[in-house]
C-alpha atoms as a PDB file:
ATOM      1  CA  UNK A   1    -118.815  36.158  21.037  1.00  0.00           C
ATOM      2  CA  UNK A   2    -118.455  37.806  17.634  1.00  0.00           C
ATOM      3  CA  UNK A   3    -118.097  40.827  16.241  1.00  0.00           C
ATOM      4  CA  UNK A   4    -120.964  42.613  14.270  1.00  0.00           C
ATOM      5  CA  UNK A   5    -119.833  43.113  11.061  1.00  0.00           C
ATOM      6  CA  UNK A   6    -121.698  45.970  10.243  1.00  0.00           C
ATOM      7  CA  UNK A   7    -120.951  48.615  12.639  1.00  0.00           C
ATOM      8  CA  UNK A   8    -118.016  50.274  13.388  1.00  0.00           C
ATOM      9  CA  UNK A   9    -118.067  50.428  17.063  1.00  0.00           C
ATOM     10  CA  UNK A  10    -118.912  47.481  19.375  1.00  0.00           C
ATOM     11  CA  UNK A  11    -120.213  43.877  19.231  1.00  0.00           C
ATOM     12  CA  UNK A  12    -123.225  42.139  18.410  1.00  0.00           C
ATOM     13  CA  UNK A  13    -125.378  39.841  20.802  1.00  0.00           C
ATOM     14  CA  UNK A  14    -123.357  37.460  22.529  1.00  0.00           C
ATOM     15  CA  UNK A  15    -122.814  33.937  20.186  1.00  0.00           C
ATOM     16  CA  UNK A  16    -123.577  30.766  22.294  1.00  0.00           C
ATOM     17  CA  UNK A  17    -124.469  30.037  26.042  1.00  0.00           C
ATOM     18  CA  UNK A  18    -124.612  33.335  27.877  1.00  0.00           C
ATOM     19  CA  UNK A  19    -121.636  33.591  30.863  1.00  0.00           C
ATOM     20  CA  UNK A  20    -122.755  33.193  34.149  1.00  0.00           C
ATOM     21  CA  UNK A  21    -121.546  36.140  36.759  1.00  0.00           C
ATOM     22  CA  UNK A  22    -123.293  39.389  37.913  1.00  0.00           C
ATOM     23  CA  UNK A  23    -121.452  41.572  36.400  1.00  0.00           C
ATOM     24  CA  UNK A  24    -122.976  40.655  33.006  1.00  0.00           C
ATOM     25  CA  UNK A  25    -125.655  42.492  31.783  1.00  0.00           C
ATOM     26  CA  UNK A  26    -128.684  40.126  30.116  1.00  0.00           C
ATOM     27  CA  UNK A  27    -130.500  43.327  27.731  1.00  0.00           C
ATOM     28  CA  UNK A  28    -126.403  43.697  26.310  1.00  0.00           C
ATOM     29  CA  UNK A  29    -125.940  40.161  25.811  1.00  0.00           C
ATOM     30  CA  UNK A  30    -129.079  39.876  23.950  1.00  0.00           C
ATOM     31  CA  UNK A  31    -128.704  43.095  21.980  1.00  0.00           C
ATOM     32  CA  UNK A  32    -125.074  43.649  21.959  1.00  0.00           C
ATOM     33  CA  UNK A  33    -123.039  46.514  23.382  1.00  0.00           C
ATOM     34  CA  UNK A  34    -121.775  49.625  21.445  1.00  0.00           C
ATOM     35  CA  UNK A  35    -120.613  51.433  24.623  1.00  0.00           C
ATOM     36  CA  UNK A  36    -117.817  53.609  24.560  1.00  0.00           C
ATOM     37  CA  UNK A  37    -115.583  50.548  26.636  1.00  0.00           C
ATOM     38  CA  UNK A  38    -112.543  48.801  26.349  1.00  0.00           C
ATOM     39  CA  UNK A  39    -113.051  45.176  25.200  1.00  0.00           C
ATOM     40  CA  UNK A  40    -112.600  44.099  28.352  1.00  0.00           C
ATOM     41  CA  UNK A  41    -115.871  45.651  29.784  1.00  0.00           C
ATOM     42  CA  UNK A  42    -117.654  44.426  26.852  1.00  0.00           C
ATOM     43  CA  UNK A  43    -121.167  43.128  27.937  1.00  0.00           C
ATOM     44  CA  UNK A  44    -120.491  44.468  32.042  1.00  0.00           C
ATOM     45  CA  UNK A  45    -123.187  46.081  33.670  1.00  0.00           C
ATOM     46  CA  UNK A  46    -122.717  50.107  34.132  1.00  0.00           C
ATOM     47  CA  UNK A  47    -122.623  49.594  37.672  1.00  0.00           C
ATOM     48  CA  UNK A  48    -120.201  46.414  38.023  1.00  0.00           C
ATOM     49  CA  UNK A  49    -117.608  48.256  35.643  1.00  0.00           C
ATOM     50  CA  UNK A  50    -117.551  51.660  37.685  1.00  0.00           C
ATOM     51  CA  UNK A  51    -116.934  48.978  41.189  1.00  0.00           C
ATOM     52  CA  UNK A  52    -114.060  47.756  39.026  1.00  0.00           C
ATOM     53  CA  UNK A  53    -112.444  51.070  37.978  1.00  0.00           C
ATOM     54  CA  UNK A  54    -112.444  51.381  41.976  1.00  0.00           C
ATOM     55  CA  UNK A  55    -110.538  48.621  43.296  1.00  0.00           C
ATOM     56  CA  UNK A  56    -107.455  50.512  40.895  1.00  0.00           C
ATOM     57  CA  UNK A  57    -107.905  54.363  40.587  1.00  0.00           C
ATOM     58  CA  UNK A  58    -105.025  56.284  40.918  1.00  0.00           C
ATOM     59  CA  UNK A  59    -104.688  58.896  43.581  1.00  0.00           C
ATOM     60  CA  UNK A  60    -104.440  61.943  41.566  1.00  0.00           C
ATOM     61  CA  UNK A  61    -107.944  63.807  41.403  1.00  0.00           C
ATOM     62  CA  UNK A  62    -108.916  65.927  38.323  1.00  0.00           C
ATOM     63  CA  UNK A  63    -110.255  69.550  39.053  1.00  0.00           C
ATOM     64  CA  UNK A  64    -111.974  72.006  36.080  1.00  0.00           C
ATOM     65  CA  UNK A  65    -113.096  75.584  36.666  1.00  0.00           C
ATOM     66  CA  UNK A  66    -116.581  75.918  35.096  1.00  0.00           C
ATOM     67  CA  UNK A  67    -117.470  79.627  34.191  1.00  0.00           C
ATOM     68  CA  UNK A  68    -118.765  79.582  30.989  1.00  0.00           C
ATOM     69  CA  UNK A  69    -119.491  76.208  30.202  1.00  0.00           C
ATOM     70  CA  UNK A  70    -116.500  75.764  27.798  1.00  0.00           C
ATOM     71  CA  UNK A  71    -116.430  72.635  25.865  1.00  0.00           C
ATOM     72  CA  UNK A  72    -113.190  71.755  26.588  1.00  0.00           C
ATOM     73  CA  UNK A  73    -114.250  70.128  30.109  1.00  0.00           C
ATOM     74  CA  UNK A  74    -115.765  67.184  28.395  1.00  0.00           C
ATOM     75  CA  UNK A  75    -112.422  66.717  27.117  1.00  0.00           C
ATOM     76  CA  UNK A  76    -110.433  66.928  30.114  1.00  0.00           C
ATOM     77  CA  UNK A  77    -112.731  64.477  31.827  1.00  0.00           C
ATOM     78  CA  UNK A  78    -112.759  62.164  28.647  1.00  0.00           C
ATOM     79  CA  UNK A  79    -108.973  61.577  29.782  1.00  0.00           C
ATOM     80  CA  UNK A  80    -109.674  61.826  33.186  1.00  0.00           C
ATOM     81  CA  UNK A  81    -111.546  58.821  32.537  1.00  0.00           C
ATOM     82  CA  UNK A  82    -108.249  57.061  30.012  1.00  0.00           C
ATOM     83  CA  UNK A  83    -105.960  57.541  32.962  1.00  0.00           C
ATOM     84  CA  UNK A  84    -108.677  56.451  35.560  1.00  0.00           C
ATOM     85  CA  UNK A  85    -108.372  59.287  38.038  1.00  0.00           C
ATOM     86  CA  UNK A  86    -109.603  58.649  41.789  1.00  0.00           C
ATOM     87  CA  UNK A  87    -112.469  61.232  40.456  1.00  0.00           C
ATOM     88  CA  UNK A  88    -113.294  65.159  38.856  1.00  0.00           C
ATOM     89  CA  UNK A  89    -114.158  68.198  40.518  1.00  0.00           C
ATOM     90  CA  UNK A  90    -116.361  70.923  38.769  1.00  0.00           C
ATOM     91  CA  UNK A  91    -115.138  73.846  40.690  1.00  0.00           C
ATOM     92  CA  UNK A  92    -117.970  77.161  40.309  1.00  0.00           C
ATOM     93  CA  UNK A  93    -121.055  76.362  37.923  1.00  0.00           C
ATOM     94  CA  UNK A  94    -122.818  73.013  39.051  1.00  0.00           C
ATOM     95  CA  UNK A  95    -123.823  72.422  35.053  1.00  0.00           C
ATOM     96  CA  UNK A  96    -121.141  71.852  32.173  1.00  0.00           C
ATOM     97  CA  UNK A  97    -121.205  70.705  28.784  1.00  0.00           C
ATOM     98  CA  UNK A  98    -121.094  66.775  28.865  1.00  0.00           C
ATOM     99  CA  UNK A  99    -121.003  66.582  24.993  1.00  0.00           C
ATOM    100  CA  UNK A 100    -117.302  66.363  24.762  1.00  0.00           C
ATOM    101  CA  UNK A 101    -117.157  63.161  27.416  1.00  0.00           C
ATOM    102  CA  UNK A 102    -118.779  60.448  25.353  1.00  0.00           C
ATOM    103  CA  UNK A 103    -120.398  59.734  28.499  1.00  0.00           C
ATOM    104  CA  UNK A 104    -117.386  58.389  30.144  1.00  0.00           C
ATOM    105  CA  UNK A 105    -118.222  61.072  33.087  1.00  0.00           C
ATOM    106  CA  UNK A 106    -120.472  58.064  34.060  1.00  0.00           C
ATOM    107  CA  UNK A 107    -117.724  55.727  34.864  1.00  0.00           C
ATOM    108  CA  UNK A 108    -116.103  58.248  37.241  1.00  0.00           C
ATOM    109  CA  UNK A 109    -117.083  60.206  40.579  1.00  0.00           C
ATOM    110  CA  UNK A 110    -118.433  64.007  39.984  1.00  0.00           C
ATOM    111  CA  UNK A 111    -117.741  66.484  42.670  1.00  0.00           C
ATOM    112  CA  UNK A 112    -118.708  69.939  42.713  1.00  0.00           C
ATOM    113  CA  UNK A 113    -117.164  72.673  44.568  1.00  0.00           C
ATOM    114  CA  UNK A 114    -118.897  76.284  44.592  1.00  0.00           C
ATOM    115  CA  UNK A 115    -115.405  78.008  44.386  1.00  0.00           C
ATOM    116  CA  UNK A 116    -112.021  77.692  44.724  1.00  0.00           C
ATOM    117  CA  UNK A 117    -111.707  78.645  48.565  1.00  0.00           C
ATOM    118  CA  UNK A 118    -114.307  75.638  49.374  1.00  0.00           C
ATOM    119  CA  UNK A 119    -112.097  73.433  46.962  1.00  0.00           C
ATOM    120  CA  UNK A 120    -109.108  74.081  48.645  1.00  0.00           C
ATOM    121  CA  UNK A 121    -111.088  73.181  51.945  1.00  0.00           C
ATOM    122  CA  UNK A 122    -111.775  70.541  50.770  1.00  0.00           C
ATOM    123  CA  UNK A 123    -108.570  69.250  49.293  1.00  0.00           C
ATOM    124  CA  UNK A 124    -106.701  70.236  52.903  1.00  0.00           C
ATOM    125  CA  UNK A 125    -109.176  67.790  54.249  1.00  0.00           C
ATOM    126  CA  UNK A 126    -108.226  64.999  51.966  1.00  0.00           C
ATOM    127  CA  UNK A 127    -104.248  66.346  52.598  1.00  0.00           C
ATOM    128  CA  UNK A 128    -103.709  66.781  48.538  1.00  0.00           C
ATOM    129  CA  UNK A 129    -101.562  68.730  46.801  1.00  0.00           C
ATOM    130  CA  UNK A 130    -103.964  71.534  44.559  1.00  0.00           C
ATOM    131  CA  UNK A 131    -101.530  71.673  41.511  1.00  0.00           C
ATOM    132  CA  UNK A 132    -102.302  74.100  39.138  1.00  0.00           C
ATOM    133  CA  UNK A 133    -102.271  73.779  35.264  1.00  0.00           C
ATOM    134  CA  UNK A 134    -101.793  77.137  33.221  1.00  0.00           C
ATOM    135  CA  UNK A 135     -98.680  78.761  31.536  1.00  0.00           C
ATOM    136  CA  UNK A 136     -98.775  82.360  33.665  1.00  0.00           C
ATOM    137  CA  UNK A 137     -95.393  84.380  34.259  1.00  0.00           C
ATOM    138  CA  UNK A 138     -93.442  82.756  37.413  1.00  0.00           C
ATOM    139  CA  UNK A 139     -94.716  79.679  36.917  1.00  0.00           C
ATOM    140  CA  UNK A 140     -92.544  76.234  36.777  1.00  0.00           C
ATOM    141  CA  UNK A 141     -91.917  73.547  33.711  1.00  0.00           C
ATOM    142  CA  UNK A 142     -94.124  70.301  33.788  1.00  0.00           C
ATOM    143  CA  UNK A 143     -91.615  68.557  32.165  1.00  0.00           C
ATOM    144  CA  UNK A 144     -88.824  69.186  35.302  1.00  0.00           C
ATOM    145  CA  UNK A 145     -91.469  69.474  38.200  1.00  0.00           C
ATOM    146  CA  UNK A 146     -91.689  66.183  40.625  1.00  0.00           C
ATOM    147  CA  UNK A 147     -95.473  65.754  41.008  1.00  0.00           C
ATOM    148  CA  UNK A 148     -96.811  64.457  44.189  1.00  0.00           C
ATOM    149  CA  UNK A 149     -98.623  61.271  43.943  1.00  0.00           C
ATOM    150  CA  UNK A 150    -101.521  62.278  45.991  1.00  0.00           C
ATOM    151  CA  UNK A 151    -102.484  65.355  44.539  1.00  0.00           C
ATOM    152  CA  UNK A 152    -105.180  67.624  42.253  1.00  0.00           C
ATOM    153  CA  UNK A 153    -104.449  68.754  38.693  1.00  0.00           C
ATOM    154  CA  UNK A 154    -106.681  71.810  38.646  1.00  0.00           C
ATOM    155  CA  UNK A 155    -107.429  73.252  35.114  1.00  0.00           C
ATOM    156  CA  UNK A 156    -108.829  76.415  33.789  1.00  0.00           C
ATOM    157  CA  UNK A 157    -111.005  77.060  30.948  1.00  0.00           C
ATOM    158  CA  UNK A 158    -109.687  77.764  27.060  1.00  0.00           C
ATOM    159  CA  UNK A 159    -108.445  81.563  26.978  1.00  0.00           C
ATOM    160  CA  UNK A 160    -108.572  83.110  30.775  1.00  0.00           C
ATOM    161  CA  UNK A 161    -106.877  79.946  32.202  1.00  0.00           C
ATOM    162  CA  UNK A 162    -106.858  79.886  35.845  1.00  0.00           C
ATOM    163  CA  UNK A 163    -109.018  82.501  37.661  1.00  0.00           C
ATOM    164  CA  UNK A 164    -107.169  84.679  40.102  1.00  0.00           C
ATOM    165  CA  UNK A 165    -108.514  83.032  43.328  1.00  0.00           C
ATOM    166  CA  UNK A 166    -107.822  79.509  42.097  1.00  0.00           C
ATOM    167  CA  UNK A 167    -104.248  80.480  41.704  1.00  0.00           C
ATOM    168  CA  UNK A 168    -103.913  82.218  45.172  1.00  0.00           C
ATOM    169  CA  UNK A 169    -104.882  78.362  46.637  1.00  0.00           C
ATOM    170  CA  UNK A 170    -102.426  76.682  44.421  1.00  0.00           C
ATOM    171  CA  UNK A 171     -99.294  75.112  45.840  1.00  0.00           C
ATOM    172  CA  UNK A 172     -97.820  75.778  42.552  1.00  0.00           C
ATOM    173  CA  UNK A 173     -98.735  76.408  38.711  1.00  0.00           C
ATOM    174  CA  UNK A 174     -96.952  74.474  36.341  1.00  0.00           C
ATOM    175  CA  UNK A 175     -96.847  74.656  32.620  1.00  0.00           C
ATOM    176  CA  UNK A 176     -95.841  73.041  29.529  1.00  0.00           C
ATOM    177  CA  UNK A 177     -92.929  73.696  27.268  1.00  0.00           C
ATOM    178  CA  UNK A 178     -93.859  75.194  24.004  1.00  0.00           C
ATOM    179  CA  UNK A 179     -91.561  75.569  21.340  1.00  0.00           C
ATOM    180  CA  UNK A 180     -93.043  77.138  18.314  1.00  0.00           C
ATOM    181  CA  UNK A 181     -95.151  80.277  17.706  1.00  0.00           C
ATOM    182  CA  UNK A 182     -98.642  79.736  19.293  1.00  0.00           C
ATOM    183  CA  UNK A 183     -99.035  81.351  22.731  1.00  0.00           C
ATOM    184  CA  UNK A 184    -101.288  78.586  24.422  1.00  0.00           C
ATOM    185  CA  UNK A 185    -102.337  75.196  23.508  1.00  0.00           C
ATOM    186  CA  UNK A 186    -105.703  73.613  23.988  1.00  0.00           C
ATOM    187  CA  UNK A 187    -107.362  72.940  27.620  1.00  0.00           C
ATOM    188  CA  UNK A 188    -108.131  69.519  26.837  1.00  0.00           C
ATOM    189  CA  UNK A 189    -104.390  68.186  25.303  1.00  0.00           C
ATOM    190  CA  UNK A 190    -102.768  70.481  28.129  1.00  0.00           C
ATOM    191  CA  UNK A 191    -104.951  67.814  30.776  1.00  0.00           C
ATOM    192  CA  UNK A 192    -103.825  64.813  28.945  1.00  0.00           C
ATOM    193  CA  UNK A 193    -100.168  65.929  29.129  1.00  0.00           C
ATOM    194  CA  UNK A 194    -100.522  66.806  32.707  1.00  0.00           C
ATOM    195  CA  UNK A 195    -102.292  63.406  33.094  1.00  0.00           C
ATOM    196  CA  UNK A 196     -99.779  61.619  31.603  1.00  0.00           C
ATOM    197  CA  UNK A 197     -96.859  62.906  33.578  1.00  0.00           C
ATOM    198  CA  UNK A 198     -98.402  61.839  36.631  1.00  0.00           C
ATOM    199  CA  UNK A 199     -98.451  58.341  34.957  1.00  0.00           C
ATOM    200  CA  UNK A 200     -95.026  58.583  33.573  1.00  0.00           C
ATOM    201  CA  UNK A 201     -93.702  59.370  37.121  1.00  0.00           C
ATOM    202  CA  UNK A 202     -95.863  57.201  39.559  1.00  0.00           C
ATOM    203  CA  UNK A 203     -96.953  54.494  37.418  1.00  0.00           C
ATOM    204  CA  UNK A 204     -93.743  53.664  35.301  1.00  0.00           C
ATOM    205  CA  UNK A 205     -91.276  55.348  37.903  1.00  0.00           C
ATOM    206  CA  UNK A 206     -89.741  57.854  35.460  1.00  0.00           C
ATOM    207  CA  UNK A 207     -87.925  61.028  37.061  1.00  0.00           C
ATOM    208  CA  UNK A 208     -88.530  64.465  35.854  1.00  0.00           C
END
């Protein structure tokens, strides 16, 4: 196996006799793979990498609110995708802007919810904790809050944050300390923070 030379992303067609196993794929092999992987998943088929994601997602899911098809959704689930989250919700419009995943929405499970009272439904079905995402007047620091482990990181959209009935089915709304002068940060670092936290405190054991 070698690396092509002249592109930045990826590897060329596989250098010597081809591996034997099912997970490889023969058309990436022969033509080399410039997915958006890890090395590790170099040369996998699409199907045999997504079974292996599953045998280790973690049990936090990742919920969005979709009114206006913001952009920043193919951002949060970009990361969802980086901390391999059991899967993503799309809670009100079925269609979203996939531009901002790099197609890594394809490695995870899509759910779609047609508002927040049948996400909550469904998340007291699957007994997990909605956690909400948005920095709103009574609500508590990230940075000091002990996330459950099974739970759902629900996020709103860039500007009007968390709609109204979304919050009403929270268990709680946490947000992130700021420190200088803007008011909000962006939808899509605020997920990866929130992300990370959970992996900071159930992955590496490290208190609030």
């Amino acid at each position: 196996m070698t690396e092509d030379r002249e592109h930045d992303v990826g590897v060329g067609p596989w250098v010597g006799p081809w591996p034997e196993g099912d997970h490889w794929d023969p058309e990436l092999l022969e033509q080399g793979d410039r997915r958006n992987v890890v090395d590790a998943y170099r040369y996998w088929r699409h199907e045999a990498i997504v079974a292996d994601l599953d045998t280790r997602r973690h049990e936090f899911h990742v919920a969005v609110e979709n009114w206006g098809h913001d952009f920043n959704i193919g951002s949060v689930i970009r990361t969802a995708n980086a901390f391999n989250a059991r899967a993503f919700h799309i809670v009100g419009r079925r269609r979203w802007n996939r531009r901002g995943a790099m197609v890594t929405d394809r490695y995870q499970h899509e759910h779609h919810h047609a508002d927040a009272v049948a996400f909550a439904e469904w998340a007291r079905r699957e007994d997990l904790a909605v956690v909400g995402i948005d920095n709103l007047p009574g609500s508590v620091s990230l940075e000091t809050y002990d996330l459950p482990r099974r739970c759902v990181l629900v996020f709103g959209q860039e500007g009007p944050g968390l709609s109204a009935s979304m919050r009403a089915e929270c268990e709680v709304v946490l947000h992130i300390e700021q420190f200088g002068s803007t008011r909000s940060i962006n939808a899509g670092a605020a997920a990866a923070i929130a992300m990370h936290a959970w992996v900071r405190r159930h992955i590496f054991g490290q208190q609030p």
